[in-house]
PDB file of N, CA and C in Angstrom:
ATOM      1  N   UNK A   1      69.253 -48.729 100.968  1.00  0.00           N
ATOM      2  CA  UNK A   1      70.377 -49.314 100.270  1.00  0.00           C
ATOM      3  C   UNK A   1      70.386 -48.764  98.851  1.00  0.00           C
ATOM      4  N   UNK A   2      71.533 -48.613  98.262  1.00  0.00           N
ATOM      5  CA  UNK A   2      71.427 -47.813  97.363  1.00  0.00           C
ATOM      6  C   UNK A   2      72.522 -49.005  96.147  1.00  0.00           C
ATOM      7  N   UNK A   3      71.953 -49.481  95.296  1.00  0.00           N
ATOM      8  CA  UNK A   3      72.387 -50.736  94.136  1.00  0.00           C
ATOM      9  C   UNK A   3      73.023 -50.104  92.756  1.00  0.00           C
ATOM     10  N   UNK A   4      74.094 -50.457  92.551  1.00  0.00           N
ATOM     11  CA  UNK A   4      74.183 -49.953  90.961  1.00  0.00           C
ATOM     12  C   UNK A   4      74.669 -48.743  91.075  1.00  0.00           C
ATOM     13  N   UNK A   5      74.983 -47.608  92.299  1.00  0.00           N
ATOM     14  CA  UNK A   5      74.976 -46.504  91.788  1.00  0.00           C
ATOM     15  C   UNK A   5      76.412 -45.905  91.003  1.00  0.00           C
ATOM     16  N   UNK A   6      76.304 -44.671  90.135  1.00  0.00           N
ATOM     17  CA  UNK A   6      77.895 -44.672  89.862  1.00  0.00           C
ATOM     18  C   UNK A   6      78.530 -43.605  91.084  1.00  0.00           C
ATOM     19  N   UNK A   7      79.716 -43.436  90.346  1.00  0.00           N
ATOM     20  CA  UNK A   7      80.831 -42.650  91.167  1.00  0.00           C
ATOM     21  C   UNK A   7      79.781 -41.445  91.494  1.00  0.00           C
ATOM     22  N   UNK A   8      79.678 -40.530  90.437  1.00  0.00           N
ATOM     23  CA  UNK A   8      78.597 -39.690  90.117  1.00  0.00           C
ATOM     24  C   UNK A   8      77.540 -39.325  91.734  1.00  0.00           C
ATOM     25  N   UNK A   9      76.683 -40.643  91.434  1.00  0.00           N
ATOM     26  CA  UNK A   9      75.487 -40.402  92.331  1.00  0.00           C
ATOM     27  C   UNK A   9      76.000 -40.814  93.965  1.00  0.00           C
ATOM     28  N   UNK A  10      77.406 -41.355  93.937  1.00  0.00           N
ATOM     29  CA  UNK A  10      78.019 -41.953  95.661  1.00  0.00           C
ATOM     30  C   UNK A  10      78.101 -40.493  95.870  1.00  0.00           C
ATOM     31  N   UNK A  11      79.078 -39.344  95.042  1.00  0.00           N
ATOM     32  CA  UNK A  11      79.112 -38.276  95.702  1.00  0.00           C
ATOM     33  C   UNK A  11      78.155 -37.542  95.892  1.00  0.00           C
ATOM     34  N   UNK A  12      77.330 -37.534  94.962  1.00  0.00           N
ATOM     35  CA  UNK A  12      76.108 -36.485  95.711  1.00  0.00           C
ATOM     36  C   UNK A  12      75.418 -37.006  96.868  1.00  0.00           C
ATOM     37  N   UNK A  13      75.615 -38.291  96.979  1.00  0.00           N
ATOM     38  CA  UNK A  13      74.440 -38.933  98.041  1.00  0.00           C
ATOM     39  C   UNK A  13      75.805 -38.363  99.608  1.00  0.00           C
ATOM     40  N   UNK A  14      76.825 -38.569  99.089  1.00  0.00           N
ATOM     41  CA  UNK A  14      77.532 -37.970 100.326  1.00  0.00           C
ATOM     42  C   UNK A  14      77.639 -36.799 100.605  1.00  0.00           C
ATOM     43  N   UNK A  15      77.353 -36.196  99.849  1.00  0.00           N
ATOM     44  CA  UNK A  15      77.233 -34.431  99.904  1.00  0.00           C
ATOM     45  C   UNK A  15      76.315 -34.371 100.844  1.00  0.00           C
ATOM     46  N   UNK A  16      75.224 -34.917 100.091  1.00  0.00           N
ATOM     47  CA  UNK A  16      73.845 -34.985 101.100  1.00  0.00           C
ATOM     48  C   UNK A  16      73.800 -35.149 102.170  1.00  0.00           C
ATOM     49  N   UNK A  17      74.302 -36.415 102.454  1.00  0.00           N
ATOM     50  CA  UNK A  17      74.115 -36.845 104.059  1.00  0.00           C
ATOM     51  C   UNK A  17      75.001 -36.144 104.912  1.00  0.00           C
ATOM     52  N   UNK A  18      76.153 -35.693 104.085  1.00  0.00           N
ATOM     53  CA  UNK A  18      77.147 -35.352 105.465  1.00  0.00           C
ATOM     54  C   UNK A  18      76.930 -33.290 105.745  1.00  0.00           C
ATOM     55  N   UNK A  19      76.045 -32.996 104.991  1.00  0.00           N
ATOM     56  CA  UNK A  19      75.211 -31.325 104.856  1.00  0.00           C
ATOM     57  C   UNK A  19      75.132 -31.637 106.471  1.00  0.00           C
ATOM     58  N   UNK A  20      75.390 -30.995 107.264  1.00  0.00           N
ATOM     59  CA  UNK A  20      74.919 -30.577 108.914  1.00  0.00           C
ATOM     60  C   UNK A  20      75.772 -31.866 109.563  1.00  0.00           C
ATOM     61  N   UNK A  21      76.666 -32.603 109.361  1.00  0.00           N
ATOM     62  CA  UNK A  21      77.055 -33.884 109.528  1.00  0.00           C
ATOM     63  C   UNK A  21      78.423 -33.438 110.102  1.00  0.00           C
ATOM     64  N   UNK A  22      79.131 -35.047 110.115  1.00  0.00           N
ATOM     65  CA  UNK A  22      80.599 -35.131 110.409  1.00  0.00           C
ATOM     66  C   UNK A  22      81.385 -35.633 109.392  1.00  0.00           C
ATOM     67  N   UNK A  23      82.241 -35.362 108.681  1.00  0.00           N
ATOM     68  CA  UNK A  23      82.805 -36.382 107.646  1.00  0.00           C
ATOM     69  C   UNK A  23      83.731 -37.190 108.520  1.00  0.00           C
ATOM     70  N   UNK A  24      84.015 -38.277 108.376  1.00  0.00           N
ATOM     71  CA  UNK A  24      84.770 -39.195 109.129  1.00  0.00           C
ATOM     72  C   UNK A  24      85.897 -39.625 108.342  1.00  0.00           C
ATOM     73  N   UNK A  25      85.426 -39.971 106.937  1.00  0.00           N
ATOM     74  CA  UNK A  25      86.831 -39.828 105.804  1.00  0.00           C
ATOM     75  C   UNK A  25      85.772 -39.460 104.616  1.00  0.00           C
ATOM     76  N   UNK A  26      86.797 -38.773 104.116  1.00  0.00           N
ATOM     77  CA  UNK A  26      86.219 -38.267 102.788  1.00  0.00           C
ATOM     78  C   UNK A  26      85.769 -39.069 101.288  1.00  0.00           C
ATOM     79  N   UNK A  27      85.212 -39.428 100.876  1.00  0.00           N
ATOM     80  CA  UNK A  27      85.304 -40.360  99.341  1.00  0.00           C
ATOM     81  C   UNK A  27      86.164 -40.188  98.655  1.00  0.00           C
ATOM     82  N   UNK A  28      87.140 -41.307  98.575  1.00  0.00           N
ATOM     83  CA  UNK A  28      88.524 -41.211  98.024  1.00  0.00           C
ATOM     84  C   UNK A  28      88.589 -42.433  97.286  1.00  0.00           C
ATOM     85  N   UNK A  29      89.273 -42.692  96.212  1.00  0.00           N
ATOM     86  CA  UNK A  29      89.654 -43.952  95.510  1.00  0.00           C
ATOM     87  C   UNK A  29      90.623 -44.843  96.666  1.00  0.00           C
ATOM     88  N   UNK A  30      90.256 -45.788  96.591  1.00  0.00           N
ATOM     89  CA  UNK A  30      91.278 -46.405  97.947  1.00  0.00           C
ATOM     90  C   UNK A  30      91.862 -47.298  97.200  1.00  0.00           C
ATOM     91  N   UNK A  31      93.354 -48.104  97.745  1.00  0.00           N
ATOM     92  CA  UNK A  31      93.917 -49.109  97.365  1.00  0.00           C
ATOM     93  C   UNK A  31      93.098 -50.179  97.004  1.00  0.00           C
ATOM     94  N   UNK A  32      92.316 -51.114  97.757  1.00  0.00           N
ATOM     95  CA  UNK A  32      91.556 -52.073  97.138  1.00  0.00           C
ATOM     96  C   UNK A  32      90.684 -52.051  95.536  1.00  0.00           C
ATOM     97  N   UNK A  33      90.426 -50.765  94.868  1.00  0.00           N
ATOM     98  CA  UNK A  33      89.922 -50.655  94.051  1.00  0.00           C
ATOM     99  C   UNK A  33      88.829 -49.880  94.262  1.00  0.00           C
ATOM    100  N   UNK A  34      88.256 -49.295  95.419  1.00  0.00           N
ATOM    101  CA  UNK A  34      86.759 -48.718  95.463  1.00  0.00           C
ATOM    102  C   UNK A  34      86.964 -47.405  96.077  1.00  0.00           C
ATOM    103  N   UNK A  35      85.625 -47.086  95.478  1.00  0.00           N
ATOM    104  CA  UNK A  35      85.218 -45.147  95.729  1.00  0.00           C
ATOM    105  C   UNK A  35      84.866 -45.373  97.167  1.00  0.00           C
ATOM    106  N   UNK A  36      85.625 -44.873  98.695  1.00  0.00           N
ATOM    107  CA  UNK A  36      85.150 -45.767  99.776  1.00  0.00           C
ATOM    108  C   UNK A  36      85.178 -43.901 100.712  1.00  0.00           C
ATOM    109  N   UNK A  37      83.882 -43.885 101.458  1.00  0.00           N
ATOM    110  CA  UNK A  37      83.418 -42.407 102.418  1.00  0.00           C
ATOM    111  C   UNK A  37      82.662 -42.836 103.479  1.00  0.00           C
ATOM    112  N   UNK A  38      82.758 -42.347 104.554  1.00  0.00           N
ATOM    113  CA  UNK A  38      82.585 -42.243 106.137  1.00  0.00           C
ATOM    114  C   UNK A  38      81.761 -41.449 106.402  1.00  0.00           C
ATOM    115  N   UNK A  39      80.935 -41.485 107.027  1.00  0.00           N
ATOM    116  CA  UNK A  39      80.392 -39.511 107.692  1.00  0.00           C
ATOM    117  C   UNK A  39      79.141 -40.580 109.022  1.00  0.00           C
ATOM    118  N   UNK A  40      79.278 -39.100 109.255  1.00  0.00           N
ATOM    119  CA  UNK A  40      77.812 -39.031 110.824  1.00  0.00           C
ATOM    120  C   UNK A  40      77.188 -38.223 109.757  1.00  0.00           C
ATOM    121  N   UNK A  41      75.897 -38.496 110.238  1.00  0.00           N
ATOM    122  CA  UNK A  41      75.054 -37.321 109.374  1.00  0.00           C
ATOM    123  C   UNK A  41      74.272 -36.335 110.411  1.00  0.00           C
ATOM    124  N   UNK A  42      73.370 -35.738 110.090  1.00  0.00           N
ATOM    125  CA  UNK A  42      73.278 -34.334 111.056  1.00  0.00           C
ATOM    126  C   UNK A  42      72.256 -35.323 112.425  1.00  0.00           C
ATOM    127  N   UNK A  43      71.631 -36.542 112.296  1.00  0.00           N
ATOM    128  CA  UNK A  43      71.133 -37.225 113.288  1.00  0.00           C
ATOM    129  C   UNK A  43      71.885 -37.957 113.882  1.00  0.00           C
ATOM    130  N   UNK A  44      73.346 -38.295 113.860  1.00  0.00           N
ATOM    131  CA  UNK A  44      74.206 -38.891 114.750  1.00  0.00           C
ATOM    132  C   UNK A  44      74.155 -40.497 114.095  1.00  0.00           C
ATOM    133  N   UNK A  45      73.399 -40.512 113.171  1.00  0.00           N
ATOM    134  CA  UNK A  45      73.388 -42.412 112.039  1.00  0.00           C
ATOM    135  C   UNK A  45      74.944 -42.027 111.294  1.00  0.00           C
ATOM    136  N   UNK A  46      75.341 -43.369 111.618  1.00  0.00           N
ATOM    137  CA  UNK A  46      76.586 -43.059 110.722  1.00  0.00           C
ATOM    138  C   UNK A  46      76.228 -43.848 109.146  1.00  0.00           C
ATOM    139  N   UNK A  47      76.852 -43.564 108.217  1.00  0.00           N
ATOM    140  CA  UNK A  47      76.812 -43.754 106.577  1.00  0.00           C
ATOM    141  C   UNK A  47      78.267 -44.078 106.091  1.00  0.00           C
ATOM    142  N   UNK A  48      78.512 -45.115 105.364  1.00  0.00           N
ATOM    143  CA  UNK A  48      79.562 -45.990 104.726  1.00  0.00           C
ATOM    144  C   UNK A  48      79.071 -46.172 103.363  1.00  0.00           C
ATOM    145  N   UNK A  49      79.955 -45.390 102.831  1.00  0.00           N
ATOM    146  CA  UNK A  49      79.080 -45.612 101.175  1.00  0.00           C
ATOM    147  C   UNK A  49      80.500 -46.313 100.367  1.00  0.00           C
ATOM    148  N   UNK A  50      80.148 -47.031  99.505  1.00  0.00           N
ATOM    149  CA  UNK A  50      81.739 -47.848  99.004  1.00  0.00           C
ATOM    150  C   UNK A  50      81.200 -48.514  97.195  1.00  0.00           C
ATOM    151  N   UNK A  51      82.413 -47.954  96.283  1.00  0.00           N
ATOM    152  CA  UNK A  51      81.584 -47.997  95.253  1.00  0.00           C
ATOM    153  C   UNK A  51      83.012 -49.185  94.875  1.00  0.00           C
ATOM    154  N   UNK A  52      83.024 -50.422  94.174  1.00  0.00           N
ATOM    155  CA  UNK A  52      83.975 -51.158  93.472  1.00  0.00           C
ATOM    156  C   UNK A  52      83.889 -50.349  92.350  1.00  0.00           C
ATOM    157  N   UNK A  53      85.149 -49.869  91.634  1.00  0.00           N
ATOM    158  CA  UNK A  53      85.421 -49.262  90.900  1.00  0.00           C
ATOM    159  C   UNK A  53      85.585 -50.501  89.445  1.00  0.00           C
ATOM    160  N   UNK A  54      85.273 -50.135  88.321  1.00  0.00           N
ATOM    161  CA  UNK A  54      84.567 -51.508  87.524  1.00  0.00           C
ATOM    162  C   UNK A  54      86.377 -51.447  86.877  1.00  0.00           C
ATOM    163  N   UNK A  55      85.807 -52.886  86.462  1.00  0.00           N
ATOM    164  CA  UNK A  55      87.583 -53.899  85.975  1.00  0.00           C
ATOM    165  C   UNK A  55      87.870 -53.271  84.491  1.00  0.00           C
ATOM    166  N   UNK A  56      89.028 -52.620  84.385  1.00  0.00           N
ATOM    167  CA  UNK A  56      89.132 -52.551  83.154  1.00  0.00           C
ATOM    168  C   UNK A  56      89.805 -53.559  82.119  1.00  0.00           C
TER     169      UNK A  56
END
């Protein structure tokens, strides 16, 4: 589980996992407010990474 992280470290950690992987949706700012990405990774575990984007 990954706590606190920023925009920053969601994308590299998705870079990472989805290297030999599937992207399922890409990390995109979504309507609700959050940095929100999909993928299979190269072992067939799927990964949901979702960042609330902070209140201005």
């Amino acid at each position: 589980m990954l706590l606190r992280a920023s925009e920053a470290e969601l994308l590299d950690l998705f870079a990472k996992l989805s290297a030999g992987g599937t992207v399922i949706s890409p990390p995109i700012a979504e309507f609700w407010g959050a940095v929100y990405g999909d993928l299979n990774d190269e072992f067939g575990f799927r990964w949901t990474l979702d960042r609330d984007k902070p209140k201005a």
